[in-house]
N, C-alpha and C. Protein backbone atom coordinates (compact mmCIF):
# COMPACT_ATOMS: atom_id res chain seq x y z
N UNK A 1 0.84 -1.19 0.00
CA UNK A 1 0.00 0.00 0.00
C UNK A 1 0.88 1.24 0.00
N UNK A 2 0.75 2.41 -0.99
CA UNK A 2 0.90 3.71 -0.29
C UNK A 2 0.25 4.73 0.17
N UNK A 3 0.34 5.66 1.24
CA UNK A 3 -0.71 6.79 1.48
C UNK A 3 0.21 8.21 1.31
N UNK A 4 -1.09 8.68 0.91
CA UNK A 4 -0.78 10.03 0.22
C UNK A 4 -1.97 11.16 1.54
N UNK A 5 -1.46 11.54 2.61
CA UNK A 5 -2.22 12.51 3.44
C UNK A 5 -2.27 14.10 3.09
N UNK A 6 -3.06 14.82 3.67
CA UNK A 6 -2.88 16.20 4.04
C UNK A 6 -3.53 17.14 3.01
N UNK A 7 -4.12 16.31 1.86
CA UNK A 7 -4.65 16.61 0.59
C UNK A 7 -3.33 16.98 -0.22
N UNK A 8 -2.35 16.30 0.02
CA UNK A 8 -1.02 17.20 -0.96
C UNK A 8 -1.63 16.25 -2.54
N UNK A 9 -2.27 15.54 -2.56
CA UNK A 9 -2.68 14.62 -3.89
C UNK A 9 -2.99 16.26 -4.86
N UNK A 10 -4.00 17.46 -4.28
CA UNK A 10 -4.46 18.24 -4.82
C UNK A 10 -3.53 19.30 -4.76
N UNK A 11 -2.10 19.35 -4.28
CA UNK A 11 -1.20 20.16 -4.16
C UNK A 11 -0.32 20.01 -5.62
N UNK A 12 -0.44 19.05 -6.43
CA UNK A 12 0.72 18.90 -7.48
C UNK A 12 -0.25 18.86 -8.57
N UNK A 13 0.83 19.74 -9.86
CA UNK A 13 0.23 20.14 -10.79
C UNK A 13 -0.06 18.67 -11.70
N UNK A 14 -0.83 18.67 -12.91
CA UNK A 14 -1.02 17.62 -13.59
C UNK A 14 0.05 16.75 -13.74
N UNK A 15 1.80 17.26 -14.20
CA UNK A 15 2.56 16.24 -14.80
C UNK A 15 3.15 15.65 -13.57
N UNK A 16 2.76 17.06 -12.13
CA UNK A 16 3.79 16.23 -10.59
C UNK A 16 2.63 15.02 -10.56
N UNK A 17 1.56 15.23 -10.99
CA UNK A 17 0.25 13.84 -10.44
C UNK A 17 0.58 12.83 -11.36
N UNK A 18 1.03 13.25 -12.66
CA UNK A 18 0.62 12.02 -13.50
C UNK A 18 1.82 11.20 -13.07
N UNK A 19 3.43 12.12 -13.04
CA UNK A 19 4.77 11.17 -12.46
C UNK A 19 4.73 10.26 -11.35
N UNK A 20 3.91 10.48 -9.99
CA UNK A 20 3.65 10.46 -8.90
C UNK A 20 2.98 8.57 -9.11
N UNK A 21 1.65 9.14 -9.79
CA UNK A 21 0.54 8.12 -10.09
C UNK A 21 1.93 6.57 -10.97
N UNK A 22 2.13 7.17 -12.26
CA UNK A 22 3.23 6.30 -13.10
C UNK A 22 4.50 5.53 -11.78
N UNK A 23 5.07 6.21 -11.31
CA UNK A 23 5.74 5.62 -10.02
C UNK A 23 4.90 4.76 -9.59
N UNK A 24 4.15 5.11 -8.42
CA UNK A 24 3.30 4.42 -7.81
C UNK A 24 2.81 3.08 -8.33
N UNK A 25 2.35 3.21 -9.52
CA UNK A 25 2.09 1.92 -10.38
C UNK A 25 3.18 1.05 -10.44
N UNK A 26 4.00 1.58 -10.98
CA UNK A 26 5.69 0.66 -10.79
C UNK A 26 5.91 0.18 -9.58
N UNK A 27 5.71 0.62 -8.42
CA UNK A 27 6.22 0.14 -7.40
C UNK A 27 5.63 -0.57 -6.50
N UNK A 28 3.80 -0.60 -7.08
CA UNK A 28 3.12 -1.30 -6.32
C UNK A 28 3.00 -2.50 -7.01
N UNK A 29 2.50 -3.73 -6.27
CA UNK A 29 2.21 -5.05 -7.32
C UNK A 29 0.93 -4.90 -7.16
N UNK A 30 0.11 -5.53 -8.19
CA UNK A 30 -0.98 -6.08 -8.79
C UNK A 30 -1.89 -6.13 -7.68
N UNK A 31 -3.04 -5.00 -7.34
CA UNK A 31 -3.95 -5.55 -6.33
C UNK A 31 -3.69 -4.80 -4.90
N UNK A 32 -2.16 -3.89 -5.11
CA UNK A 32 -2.15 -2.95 -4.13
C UNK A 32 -3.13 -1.82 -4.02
N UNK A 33 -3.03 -1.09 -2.92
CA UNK A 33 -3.92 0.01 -2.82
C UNK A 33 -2.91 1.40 -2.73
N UNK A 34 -3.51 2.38 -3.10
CA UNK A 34 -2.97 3.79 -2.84
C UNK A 34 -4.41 4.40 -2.36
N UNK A 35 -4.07 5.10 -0.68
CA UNK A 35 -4.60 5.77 -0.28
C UNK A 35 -4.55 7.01 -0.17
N UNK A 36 -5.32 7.88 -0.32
CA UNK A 36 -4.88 9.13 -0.48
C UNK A 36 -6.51 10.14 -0.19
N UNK A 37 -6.16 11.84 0.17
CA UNK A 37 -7.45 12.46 0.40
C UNK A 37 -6.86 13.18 -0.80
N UNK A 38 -8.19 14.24 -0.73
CA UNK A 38 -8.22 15.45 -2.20
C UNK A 38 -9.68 15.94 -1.72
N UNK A 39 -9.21 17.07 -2.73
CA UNK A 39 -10.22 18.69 -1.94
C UNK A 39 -11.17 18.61 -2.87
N UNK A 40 -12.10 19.03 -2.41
CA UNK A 40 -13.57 19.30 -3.39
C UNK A 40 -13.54 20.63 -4.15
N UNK A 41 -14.27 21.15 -4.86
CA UNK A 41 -14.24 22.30 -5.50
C UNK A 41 -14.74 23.62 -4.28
N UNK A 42 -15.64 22.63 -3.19
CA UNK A 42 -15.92 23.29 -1.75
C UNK A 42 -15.27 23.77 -1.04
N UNK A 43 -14.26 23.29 -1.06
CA UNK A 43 -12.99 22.86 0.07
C UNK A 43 -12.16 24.17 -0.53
N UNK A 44 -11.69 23.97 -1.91
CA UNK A 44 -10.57 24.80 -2.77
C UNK A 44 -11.12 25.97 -2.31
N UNK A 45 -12.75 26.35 -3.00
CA UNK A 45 -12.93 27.93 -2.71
C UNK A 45 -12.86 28.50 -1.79
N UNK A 46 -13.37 27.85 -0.75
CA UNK A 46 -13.27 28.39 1.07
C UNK A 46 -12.03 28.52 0.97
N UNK A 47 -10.83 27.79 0.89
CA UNK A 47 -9.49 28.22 1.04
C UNK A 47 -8.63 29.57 0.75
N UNK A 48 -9.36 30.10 -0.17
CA UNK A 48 -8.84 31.51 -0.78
C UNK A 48 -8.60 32.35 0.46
N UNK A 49 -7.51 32.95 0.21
CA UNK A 49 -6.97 33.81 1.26
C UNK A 49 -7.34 35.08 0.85
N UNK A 50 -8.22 35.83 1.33
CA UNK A 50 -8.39 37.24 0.93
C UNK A 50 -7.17 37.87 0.97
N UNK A 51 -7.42 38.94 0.37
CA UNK A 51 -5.79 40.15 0.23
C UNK A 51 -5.73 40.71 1.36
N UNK A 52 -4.67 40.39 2.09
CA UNK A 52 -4.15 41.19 3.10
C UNK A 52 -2.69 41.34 3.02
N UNK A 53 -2.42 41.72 4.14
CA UNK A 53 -1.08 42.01 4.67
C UNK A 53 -0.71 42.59 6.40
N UNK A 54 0.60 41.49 6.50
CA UNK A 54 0.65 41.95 7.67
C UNK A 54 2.42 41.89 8.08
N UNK A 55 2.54 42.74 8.79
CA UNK A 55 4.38 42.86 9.48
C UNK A 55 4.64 42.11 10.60
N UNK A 56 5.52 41.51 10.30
CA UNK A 56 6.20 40.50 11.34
C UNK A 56 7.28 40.91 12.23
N UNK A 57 7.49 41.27 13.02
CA UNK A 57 8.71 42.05 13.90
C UNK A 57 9.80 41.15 14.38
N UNK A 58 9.26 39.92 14.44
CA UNK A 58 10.31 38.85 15.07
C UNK A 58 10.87 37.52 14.08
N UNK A 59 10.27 36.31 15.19
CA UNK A 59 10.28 35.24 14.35
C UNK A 59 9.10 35.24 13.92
N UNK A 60 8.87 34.65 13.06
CA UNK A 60 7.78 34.27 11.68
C UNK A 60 7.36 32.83 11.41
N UNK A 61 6.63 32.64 10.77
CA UNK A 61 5.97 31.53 9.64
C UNK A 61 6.75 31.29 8.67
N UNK A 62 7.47 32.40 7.64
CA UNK A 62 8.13 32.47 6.60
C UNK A 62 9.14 32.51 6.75
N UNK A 63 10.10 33.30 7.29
CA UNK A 63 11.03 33.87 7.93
C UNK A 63 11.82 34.18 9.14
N UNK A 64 12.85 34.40 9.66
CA UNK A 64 13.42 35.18 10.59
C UNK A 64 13.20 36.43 10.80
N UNK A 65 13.85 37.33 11.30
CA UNK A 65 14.05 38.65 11.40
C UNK A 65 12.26 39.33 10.96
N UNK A 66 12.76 40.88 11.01
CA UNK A 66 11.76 41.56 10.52
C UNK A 66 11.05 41.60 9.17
N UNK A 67 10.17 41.05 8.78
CA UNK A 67 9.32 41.34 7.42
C UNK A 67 7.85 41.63 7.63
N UNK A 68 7.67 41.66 5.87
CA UNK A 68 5.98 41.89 5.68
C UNK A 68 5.64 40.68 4.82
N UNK A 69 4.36 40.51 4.94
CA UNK A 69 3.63 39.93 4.11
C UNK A 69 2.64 39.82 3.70
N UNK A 70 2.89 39.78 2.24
CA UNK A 70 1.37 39.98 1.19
C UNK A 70 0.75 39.00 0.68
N UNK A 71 -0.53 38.83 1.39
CA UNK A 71 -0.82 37.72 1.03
C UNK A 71 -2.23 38.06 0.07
N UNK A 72 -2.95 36.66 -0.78
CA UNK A 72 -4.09 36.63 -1.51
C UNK A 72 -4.40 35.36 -2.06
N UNK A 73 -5.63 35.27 -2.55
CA UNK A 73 -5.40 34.28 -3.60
C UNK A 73 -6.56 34.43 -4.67
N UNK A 74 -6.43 33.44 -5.46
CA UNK A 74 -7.55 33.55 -7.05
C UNK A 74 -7.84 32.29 -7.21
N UNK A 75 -9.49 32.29 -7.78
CA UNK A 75 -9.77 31.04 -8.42
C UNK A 75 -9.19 30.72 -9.85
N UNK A 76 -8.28 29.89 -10.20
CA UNK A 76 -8.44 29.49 -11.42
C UNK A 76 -8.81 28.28 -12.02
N UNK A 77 -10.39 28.80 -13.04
CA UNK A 77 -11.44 27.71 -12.57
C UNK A 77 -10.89 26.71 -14.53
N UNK A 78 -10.12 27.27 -15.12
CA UNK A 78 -9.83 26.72 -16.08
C UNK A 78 -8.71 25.13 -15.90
N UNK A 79 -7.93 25.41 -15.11
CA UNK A 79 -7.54 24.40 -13.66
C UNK A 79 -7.82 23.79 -13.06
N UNK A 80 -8.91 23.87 -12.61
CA UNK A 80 -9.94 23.36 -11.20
C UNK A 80 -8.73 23.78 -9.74
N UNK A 81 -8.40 24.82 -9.99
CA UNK A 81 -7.74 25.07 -8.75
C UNK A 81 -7.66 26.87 -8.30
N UNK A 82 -7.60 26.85 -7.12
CA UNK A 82 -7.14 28.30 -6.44
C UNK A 82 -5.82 27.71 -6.30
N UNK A 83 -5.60 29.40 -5.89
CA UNK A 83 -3.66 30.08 -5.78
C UNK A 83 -4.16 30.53 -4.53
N UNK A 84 -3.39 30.01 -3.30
CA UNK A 84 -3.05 31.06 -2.58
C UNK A 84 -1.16 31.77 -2.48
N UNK A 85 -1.10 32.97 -2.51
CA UNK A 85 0.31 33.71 -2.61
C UNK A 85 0.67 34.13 -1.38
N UNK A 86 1.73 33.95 -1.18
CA UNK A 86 1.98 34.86 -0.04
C UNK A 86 4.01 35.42 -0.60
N UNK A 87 3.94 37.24 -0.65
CA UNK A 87 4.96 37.50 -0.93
C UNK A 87 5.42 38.00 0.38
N UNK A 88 6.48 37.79 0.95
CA UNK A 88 7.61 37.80 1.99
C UNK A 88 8.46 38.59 1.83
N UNK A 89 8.68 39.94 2.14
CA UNK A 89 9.63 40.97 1.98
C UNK A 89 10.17 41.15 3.39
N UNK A 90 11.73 41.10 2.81
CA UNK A 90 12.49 41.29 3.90
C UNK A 90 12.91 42.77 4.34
N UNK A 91 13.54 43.00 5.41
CA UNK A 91 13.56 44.49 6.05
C UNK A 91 14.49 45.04 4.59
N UNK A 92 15.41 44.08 3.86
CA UNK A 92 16.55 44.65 3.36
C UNK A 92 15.47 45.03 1.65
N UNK A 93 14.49 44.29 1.85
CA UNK A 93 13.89 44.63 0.73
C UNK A 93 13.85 43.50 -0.47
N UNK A 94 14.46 41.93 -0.07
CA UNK A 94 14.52 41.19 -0.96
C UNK A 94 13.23 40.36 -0.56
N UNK A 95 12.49 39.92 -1.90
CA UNK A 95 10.99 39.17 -1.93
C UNK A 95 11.24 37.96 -2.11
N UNK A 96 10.56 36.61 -1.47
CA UNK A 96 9.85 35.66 -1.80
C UNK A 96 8.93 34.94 -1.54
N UNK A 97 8.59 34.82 -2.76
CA UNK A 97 7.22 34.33 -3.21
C UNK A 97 6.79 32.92 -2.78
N UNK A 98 5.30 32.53 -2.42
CA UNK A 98 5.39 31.28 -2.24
C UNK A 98 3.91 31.06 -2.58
N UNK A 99 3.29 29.98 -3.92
CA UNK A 99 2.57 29.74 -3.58
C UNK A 99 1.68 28.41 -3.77
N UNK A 100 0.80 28.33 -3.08
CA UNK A 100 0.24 27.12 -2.47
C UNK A 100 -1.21 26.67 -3.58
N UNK A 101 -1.10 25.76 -3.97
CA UNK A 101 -2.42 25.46 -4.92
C UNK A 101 -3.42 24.32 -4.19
N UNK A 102 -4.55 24.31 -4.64
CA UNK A 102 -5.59 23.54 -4.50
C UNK A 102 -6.36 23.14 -5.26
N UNK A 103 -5.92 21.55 -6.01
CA UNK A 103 -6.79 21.42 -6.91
C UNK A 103 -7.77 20.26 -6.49
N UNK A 104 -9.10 21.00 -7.26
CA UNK A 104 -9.98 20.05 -6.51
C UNK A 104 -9.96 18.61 -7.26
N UNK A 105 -11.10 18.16 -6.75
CA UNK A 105 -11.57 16.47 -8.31
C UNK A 105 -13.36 16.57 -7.62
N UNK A 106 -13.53 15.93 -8.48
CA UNK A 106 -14.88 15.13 -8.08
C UNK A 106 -15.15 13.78 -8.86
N UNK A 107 -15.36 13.25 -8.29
CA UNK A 107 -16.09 11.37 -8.76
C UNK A 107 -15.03 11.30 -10.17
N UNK A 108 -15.85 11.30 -11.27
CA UNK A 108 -15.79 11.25 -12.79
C UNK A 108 -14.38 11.67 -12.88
N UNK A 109 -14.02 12.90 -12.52
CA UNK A 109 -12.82 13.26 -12.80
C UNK A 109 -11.71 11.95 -11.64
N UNK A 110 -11.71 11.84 -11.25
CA UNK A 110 -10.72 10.88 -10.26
C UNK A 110 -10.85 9.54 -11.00
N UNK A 111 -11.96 9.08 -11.27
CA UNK A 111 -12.29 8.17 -12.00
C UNK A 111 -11.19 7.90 -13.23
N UNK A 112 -11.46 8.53 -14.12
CA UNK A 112 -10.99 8.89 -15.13
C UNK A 112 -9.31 9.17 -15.21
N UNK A 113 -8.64 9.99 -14.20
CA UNK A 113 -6.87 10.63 -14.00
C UNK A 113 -6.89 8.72 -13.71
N UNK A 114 -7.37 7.92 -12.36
CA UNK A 114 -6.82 7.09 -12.31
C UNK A 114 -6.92 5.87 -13.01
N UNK A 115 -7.91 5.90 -13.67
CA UNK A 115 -7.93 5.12 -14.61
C UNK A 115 -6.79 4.92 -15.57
N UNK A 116 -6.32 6.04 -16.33
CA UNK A 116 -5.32 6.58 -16.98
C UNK A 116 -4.21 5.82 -16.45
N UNK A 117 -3.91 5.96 -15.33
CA UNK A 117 -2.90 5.71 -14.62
C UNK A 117 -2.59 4.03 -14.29
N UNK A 118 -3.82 3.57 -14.19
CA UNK A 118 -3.41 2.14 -13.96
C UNK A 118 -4.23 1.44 -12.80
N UNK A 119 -4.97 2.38 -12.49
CA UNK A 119 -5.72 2.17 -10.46
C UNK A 119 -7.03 2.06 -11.30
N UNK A 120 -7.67 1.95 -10.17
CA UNK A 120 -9.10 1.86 -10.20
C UNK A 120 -9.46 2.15 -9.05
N UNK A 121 -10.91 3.11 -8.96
CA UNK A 121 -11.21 3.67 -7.75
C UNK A 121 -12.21 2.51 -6.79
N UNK A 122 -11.24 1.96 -6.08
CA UNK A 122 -11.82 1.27 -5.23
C UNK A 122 -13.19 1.83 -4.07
N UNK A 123 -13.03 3.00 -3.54
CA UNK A 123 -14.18 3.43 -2.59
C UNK A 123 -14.16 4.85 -2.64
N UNK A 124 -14.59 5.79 -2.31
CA UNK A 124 -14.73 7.39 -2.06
C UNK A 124 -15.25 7.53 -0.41
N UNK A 125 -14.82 8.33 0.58
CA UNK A 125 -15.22 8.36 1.17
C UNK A 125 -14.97 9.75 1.91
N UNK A 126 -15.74 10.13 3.00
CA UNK A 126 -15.58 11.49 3.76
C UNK A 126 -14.28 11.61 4.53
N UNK A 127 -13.39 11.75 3.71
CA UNK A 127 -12.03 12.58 4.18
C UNK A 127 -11.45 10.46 4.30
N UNK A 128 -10.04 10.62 5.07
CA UNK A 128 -9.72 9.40 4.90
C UNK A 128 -10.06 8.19 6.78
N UNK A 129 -10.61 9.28 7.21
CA UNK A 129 -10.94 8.72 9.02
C UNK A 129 -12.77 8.14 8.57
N UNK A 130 -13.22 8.91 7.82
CA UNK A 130 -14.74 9.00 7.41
C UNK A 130 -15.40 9.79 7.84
N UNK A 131 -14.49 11.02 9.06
CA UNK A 131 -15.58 12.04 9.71
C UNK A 131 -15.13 13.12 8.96
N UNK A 132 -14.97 13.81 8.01
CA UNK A 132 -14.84 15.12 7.38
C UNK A 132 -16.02 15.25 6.68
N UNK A 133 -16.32 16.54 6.14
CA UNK A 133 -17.03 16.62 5.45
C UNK A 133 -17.23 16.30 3.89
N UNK A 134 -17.82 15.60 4.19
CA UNK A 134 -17.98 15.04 2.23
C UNK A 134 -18.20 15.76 1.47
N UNK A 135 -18.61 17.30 1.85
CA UNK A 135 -18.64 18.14 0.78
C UNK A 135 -17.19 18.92 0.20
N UNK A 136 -16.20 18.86 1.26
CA UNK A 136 -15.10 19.76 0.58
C UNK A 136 -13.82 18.26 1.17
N UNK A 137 -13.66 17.57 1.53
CA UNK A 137 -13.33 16.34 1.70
C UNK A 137 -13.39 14.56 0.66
N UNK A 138 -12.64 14.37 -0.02
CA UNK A 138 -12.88 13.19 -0.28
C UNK A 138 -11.26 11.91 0.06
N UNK A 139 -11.89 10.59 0.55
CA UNK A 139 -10.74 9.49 1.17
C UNK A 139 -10.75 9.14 -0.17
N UNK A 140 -10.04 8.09 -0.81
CA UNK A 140 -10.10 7.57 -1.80
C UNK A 140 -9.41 6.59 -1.66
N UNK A 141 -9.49 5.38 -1.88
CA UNK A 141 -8.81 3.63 -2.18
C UNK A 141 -8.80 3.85 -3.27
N UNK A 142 -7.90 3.46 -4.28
CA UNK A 142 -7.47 2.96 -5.85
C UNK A 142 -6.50 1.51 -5.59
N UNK A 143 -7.19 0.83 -6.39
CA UNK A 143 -6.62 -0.48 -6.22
C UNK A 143 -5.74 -0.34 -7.38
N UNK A 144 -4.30 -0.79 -7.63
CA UNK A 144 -3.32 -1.20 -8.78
C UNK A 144 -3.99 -2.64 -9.88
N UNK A 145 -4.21 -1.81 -11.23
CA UNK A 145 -4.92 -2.84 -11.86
C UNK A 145 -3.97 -3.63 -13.04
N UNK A 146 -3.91 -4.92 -13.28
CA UNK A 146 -3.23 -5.14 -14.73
C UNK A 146 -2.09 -5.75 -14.00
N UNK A 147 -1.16 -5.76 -15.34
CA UNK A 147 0.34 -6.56 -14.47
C UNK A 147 1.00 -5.20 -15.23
């Protein structure tokens, strides 16, 4: 078996999923499972970080020392994912950028990427414990199909 937590499944862009998935197949035998969660299109939008900003005087999240940070994010629904950004400016004035994606799936679509891939969607369920919400939450079993 492998497990994939924390929704990072919806953190990697198409070719980090499709490499990920192609591995996985290789390394599992015939009849293994890959467990893994992923965000709903529910889940993604609530996530958007409105535009703010705020100064850090000490230690940080991002950083050491004194900075700011600008944060936001956007739906991009051509994707099926939001951006959240957060830019990190240091006292001396040097920026970095960091940002965090969320791509959702639903049924058909998961269906379908793992199919591609070699799995088959063994079960769907509310987050991977079974108590999350099934609306912005999905567990998922894919069984390794074929030789």
């Amino acid at each position: 078996a492998a497990v994939m937590i924390y929704g990072i499944f919806g953190n990697l862009d198409e070719d980090e999923r499709d490499r990920t998935l192609a591995a996985l197949r290789q390394a599992l035998p015939q009849g293994a499972v890959f467990v893994f969660d992923c965000f709903t299109e529910a889940y993604a939008k609530e996530a958007i970080m409105p535009r703010d900003w705020y100064a850090n005087e000490g230690e940080g999240f991002w950083r050491r020392g004194p900075h700011l940070v600008l944060e936001g994010g956007a739906v991009l629904e051509d994707i099926r994912s939001t951006v959240n950004s957060y830019h990190v400016i240091s006292r001396s004035g040097k920026m970095k950028s960091y940002h965090i994606r969320h791509r959702w799936y639903d049924r058909a679509e998961l269906e379908l990427v793992l199919d591609r891939a070699g799995f088959e969607l063994e079960s769907l369920g509310a987050g991977l414990d079974g108590n999350e919400d099934p609306a912005k939450w999905m567990g998922v079993v894919a069984r390794r199909t074929g030789q």
